[in-house]
Protein backbone atom coordinates (compact mmCIF):
# COMPACT_ATOMS: atom_id res chain seq x y z
CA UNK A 1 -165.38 -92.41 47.99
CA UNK A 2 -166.26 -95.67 48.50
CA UNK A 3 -163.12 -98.65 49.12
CA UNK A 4 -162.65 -101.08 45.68
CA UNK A 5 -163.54 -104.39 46.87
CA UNK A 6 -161.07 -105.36 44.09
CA UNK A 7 -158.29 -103.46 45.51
CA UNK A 8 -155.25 -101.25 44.77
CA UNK A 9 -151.86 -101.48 44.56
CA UNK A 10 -151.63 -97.74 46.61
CA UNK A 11 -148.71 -98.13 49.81
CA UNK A 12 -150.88 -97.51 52.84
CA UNK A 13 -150.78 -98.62 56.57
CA UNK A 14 -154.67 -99.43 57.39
CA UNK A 15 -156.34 -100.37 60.54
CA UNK A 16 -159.45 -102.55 60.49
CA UNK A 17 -161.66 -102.48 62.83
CA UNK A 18 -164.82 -104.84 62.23
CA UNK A 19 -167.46 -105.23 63.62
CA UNK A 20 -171.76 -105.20 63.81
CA UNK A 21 -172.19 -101.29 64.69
CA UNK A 22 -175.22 -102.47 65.60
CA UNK A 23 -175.03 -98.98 66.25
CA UNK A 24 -171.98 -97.31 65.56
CA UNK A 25 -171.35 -95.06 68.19
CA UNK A 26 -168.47 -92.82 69.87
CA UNK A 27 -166.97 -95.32 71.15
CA UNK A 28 -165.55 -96.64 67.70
CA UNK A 29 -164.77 -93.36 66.77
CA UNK A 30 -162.60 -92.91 69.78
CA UNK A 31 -161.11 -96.17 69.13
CA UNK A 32 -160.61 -95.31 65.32
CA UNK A 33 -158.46 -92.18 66.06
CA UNK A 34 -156.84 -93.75 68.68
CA UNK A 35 -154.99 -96.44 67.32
CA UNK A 36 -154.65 -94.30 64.16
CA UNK A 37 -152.89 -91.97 65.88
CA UNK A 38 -150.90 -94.56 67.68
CA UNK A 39 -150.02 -96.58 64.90
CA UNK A 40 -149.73 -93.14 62.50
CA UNK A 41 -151.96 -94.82 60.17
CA UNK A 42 -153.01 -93.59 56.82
CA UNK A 43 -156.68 -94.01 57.39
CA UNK A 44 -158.82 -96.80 59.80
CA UNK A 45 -162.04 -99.02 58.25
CA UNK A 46 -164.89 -99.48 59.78
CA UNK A 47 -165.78 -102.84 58.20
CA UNK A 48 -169.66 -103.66 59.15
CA UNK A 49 -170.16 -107.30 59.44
CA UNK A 50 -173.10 -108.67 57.23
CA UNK A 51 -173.61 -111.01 60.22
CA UNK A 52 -171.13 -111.83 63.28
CA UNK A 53 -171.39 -115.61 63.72
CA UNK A 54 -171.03 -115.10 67.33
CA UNK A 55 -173.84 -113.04 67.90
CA UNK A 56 -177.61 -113.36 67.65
CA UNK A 57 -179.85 -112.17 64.90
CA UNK A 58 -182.23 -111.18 67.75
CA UNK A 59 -181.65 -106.84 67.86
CA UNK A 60 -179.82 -106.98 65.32
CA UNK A 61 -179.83 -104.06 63.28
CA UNK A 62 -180.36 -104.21 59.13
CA UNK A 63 -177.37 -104.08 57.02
CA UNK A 64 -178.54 -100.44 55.67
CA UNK A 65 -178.95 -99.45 58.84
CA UNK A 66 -175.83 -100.32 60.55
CA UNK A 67 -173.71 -99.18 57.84
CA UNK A 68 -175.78 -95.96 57.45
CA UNK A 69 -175.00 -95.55 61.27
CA UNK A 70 -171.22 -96.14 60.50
CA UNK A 71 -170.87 -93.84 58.01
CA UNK A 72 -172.56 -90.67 60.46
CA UNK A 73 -169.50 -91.17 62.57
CA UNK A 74 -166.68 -91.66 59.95
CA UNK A 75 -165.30 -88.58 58.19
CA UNK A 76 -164.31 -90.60 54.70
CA UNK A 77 -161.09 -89.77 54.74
CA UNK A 78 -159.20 -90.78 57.79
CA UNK A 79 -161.72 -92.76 59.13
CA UNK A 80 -164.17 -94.27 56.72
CA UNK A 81 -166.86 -96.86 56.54
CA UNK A 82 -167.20 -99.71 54.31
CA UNK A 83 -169.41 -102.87 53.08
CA UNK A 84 -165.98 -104.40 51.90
CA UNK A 85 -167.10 -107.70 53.77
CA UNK A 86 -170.13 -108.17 52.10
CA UNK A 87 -169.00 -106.87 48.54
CA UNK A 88 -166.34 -109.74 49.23
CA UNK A 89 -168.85 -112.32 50.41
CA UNK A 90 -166.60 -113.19 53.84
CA UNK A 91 -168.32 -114.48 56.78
CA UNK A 92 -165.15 -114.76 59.24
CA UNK A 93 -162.51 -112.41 59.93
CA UNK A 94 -160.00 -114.88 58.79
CA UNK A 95 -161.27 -115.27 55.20
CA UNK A 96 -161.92 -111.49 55.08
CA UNK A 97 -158.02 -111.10 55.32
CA UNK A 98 -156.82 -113.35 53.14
CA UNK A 99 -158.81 -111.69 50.57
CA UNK A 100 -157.65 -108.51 51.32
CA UNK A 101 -153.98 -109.28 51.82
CA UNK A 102 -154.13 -110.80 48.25
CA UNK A 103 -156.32 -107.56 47.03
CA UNK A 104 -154.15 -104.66 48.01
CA UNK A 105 -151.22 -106.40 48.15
CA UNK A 106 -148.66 -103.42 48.79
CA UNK A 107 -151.07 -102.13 52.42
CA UNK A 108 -150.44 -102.88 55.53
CA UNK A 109 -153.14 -103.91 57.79
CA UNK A 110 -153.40 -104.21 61.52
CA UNK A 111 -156.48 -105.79 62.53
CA UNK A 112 -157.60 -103.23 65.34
CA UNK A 113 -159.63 -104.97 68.16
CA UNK A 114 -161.27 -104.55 71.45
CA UNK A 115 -159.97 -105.93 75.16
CA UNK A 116 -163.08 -107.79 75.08
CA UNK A 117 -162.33 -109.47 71.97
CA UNK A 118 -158.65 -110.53 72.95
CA UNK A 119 -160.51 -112.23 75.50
CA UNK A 120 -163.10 -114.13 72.78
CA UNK A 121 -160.36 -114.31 70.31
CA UNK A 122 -159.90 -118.01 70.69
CA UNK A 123 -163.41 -118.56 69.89
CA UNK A 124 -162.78 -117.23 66.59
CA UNK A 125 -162.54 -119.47 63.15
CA UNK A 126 -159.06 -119.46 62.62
CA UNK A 127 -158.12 -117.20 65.04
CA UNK A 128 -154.57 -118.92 65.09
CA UNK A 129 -154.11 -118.34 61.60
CA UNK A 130 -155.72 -114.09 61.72
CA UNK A 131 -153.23 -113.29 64.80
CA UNK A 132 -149.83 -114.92 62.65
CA UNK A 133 -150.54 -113.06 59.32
CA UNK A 134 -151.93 -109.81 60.61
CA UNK A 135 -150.65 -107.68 63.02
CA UNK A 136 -153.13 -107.18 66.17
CA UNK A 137 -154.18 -103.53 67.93
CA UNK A 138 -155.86 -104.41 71.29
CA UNK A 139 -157.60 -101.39 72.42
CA UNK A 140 -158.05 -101.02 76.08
CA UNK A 141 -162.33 -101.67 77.13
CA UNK A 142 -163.88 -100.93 80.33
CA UNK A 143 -164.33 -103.81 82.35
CA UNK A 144 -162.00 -105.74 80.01
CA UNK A 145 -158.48 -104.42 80.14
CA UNK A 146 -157.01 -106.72 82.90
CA UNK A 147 -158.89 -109.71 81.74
CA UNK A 148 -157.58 -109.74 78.13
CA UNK A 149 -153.67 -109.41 79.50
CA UNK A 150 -154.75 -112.53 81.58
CA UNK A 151 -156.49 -114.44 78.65
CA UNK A 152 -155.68 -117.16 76.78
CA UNK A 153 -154.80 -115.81 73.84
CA UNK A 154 -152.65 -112.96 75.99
CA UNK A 155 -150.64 -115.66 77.29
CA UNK A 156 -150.30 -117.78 73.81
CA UNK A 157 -148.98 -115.03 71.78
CA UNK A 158 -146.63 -113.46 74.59
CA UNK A 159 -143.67 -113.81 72.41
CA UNK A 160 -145.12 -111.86 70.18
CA UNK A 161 -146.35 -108.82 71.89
CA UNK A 162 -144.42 -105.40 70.97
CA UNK A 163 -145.01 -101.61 72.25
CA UNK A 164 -147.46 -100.17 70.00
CA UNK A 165 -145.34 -97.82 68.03
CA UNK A 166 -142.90 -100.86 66.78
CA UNK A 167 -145.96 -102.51 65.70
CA UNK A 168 -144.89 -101.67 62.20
CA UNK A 169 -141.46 -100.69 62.49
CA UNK A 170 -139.14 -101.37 59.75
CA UNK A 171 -140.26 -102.36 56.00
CA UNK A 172 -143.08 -104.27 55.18
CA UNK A 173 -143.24 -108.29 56.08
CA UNK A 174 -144.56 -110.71 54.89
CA UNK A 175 -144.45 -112.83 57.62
CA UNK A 176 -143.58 -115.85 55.73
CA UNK A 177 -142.39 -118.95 58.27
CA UNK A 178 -142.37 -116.40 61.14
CA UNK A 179 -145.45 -114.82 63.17
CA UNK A 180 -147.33 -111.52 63.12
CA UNK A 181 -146.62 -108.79 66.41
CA UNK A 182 -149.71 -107.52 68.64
CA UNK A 183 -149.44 -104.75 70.93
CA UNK A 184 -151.91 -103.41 74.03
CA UNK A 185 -152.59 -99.84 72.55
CA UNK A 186 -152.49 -97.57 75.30
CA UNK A 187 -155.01 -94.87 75.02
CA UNK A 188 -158.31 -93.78 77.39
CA UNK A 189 -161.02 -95.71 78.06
CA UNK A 190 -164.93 -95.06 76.14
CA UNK A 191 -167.37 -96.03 78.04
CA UNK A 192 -170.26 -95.91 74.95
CA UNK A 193 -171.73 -99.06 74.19
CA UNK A 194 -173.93 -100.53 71.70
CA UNK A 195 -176.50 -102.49 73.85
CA UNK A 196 -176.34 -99.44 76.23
CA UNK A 197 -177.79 -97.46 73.39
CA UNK A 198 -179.93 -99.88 71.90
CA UNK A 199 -181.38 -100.42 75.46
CA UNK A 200 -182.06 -96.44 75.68
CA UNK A 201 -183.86 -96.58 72.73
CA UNK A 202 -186.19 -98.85 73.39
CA UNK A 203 -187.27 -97.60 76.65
CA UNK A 204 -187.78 -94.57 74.89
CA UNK A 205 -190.71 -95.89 72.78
């Protein structure tokens, strides 16, 4: 079953991890029931991008056929794929959530993420504004890990961090005049990667 772009009023605890899946590969899938697991999450989206702003349209998958490659390794249950963003017409992350915070009002969503994307964070539209309204995941990456707890953003939002499983202790915020929790999500590293693939593939030709 495909997610509402309009939304529901359903209580649920959802992690979204974005992103191109330019493929999708077992290493989102690892992450995915990770930090579900983690977090005891009700289910995790895999929200493709339409475009990421930050990357280049050069190798870059179609639409169809990232999300076609998403949905091989969800399950559409626990962990499922979705075209939410472009159904919703977002280009940034930030804009994506404050749709879907005003859409299914009663979930909560953490906004799961890579090591290597703590470290890019501040590059991010809004990125302030994403990490203070939505509670962060930051999944360990190899290569990564010991950067992103050295980062920028690492150091900015220090106060803030929590151990994963108080990440959404208690009853549901709303974060109004105070600031959204993060935690480091401890769990194994995956060493699958996108441009590892795509770079297999094409020698194979």
């Amino acid at each position: 079953m495909s997610i509402n772009p309009w939304g529901d009023r359903r209580r649920r605890r959802i992690g979204l991890l974005g992103g191109s899946f330019n493929p999708a590969h077992a290493g989102h899938l690892h992450v995915a029931r990770a930090v579900r697991r983690a977090l005891r999450l009700h289910e995790v989206w895999l929200m493709v991008s339409p475009g990421n702003p930050l990357k280049p349209a050069q190798g870059m998958g179609s639409f169809a056929q990232r999300l076609a490659s998403a949905q091989r390794i969800a399950d559409g249950r626990r962990v499922r794929a979705t075209e939410i963003e472009a159904a919703l017409g977002t280009r940034y992350t930030v804009a994506t959530l404050r749709l879907l915070r005003r859409r299914f009002p009663r979930a909560r969503f953490v906004f799961v993420i890579g090591a290597d994307n703590l470290v890019q964070l501040p590059r991010w539209q809004g990125w302030a504004e994403i990490a203070a309204r939505t509670p962060l995941a930051v999944l360990p990456r190899p290569g990564w890990t010991h950067r992103a707890l050295a980062s920028q953003a690492a150091h900015r939002l220090a106060r803030h961090r929590r151990r994963a499983g108080a990440l959404l202790a208690g009853p549901a915020p709303r974060w109004a005049g105070t600031h959204a929790p993060w935690s480091f999500v401890p769990a194994a590293e995956h060493a699958a990667s996108a441009t590892a693939i795509r770079a297999a593939q094409q020698a194979a030709r």
